[in-house]
Protein backbone atom coordinates (compact mmCIF):
# COMPACT_ATOMS: atom_id res chain seq x y z
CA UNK A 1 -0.45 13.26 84.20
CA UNK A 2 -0.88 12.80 80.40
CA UNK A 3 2.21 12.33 78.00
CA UNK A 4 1.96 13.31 74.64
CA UNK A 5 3.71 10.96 72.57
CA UNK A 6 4.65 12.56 68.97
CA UNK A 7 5.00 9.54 66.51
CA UNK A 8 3.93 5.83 67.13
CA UNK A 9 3.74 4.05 70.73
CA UNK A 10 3.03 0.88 72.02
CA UNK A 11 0.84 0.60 75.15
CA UNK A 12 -0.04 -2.87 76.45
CA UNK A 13 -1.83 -3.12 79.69
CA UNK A 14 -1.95 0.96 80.04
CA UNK A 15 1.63 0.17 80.25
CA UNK A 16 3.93 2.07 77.59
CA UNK A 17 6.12 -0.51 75.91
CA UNK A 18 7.85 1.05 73.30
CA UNK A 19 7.74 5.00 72.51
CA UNK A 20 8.42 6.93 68.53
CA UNK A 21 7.96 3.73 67.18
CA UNK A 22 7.79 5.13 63.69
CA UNK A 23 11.67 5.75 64.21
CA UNK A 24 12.48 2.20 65.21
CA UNK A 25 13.62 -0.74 63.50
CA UNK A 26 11.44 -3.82 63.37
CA UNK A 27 14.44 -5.66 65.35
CA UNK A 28 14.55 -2.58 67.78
CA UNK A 29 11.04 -2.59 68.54
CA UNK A 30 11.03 -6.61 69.23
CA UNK A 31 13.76 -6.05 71.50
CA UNK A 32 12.40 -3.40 73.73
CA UNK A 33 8.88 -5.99 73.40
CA UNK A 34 11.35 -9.11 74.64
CA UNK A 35 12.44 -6.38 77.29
CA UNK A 36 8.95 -6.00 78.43
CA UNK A 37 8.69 -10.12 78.66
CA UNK A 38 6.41 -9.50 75.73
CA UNK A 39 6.36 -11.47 72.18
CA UNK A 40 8.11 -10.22 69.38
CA UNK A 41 5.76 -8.75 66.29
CA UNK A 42 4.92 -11.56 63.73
CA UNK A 43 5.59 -10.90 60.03
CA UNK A 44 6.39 -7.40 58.84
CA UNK A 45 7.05 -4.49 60.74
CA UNK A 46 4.08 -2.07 61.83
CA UNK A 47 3.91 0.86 60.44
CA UNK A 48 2.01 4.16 61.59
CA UNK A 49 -0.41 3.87 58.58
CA UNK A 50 -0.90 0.03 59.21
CA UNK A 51 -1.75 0.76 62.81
CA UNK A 52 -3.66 3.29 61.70
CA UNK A 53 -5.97 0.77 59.29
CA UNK A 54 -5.93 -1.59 61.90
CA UNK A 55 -8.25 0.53 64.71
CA UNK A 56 -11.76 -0.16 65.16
CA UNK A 57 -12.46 3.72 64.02
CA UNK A 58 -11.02 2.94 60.90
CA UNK A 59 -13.00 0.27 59.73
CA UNK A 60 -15.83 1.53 61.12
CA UNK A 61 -15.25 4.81 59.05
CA UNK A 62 -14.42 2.91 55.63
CA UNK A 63 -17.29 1.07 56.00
CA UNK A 64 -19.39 3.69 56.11
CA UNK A 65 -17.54 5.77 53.01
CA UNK A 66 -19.12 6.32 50.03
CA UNK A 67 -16.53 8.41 48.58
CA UNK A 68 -14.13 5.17 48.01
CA UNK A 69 -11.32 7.97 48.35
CA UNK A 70 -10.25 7.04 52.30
CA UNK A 71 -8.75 10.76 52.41
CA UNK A 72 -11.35 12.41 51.54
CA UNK A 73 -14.87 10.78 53.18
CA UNK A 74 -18.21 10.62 52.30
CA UNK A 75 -20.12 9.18 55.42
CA UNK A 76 -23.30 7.25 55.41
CA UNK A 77 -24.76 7.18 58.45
CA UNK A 78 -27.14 5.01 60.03
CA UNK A 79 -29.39 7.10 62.22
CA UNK A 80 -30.44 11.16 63.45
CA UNK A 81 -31.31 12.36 66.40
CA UNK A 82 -31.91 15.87 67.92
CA UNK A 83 -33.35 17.27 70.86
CA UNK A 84 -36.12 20.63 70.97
CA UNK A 85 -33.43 23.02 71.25
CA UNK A 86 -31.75 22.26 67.69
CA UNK A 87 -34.34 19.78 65.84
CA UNK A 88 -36.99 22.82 64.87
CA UNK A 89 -33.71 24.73 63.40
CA UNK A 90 -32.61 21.56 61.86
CA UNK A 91 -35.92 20.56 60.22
CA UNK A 92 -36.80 23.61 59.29
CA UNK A 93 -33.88 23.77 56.91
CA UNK A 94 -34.61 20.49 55.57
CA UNK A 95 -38.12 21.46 54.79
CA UNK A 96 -36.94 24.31 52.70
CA UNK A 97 -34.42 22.10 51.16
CA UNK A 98 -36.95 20.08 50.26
CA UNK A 99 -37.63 17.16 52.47
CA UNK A 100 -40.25 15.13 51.54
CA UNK A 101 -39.62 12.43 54.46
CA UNK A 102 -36.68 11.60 56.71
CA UNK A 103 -34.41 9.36 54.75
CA UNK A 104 -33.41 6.87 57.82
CA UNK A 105 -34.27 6.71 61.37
CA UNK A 106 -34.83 10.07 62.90
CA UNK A 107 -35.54 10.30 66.61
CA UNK A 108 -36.69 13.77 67.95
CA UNK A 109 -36.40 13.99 71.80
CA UNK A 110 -37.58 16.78 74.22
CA UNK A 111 -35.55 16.80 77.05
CA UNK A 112 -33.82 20.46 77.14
CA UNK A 113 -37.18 22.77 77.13
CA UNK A 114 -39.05 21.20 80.09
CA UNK A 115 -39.41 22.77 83.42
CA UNK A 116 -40.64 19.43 85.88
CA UNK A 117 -40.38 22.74 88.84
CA UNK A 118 -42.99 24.40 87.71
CA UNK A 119 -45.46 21.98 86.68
CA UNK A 120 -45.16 21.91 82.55
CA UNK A 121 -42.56 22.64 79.87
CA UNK A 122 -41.48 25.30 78.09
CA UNK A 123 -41.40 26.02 74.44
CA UNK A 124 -44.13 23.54 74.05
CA UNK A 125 -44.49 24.99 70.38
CA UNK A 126 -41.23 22.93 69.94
CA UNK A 127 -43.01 19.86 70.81
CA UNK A 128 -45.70 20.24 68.98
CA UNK A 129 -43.54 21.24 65.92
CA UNK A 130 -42.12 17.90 66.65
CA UNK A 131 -44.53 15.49 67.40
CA UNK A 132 -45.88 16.89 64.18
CA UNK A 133 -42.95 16.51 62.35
CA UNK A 134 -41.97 12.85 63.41
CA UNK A 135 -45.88 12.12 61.93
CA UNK A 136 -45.50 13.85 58.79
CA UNK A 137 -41.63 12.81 57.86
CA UNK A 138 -41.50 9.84 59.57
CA UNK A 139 -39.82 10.25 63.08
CA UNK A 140 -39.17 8.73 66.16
CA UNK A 141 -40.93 11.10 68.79
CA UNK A 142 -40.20 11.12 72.39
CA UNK A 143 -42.23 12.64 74.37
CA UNK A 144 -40.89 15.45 77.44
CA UNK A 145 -39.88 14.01 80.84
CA UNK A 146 -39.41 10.95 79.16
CA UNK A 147 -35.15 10.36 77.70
CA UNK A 148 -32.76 12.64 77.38
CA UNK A 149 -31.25 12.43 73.96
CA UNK A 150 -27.99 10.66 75.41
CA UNK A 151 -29.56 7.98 77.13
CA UNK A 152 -31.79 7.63 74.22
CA UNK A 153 -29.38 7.36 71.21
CA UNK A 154 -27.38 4.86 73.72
CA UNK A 155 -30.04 2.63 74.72
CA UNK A 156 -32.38 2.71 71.84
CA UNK A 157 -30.22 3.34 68.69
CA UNK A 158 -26.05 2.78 69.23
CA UNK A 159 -24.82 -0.93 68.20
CA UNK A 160 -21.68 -1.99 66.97
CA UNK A 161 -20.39 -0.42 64.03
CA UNK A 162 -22.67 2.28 63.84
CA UNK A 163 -22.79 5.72 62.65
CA UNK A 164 -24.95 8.30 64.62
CA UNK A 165 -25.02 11.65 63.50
CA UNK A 166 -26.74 13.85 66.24
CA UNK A 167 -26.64 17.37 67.33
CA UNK A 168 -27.08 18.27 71.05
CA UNK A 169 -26.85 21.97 73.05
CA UNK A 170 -23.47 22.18 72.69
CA UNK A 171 -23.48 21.40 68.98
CA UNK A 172 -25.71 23.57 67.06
């Protein structure tokens, strides 16, 4: 069963320690810790906005803001990738924005539009399209029956601290 917990919560271990934080006192909150056989909190007390700064999400996002404003982001991200059911849609709008090459890495993968059952794929316009495209702009292609985009983007592309800004069949 999940619990949803309305303001601030500490969970050590998958263990919750100390629930609305937010409303407690520092002292309050060290004494339900000492409860717990846990160390009290160095220094000042944590706040909800502090904890908030403090996740890995958080400095991954302000990294990657251009905006300076942390309200109101402006994301640089570090790679694209699409598959042949969205990445014809997707460059097509770019060309007629004006694209004259793909700005950072760009991987195009087929994995939706092939049919292994009956011998060949489907929509192999879409492949051509983006073989063609990945030569022209500056792609990474990869080729039918050969990664789906999730196992691609994870094995080829994810690291630590990166942004990845892909669309997939659910996400058009």
């Amino acid at each position: 069963m999940v619990n949803v917990s309305k303001k601030g919560a500490f969970v050590i271990r998958g263990r919750l320690v100390v629930e609305d934080a937010d409303r407690l006192s520092p002292e309050e909150i060290n004494k339900r810790l000492a409860a717990a056989g846990l160390a009290p909190l160095p220094g000042e007390p944590i706040t909800a906005e502090k904890a908030r700064r403090g996740t890995l999400a958080h400095r991954i996002l302000m990294a990657h803001n251009t905006s300076g404003d942390p309200l109101n982001l402006k994301l640089r991200v570090d790679s694209l990738a699409s598959h042949d059911i969205t990445y014809v849609g997707i460059i097509q709008t770019a060309r007629a924005g004006g694209l004259k090459e793909f700005p950072l890495p760009y991987v195009l993968t087929n994995c939706h539009n092939s049919l292994c059952a009956v011998g060949g794929t489907i929509n192999e316009d879409d492949h051509v399209f983006g073989l063609s495209a990945a030569r022209k702009y500056g792609g990474i292609y990869v080729p039918a029956h050969q990664a789906v985009i999730h196992q691609y983007v994870r094995e080829m592309m994810a690291g630590c601290g990166r942004v990845i800004m892909a669309s997939d069949s659910h996400t058009r």
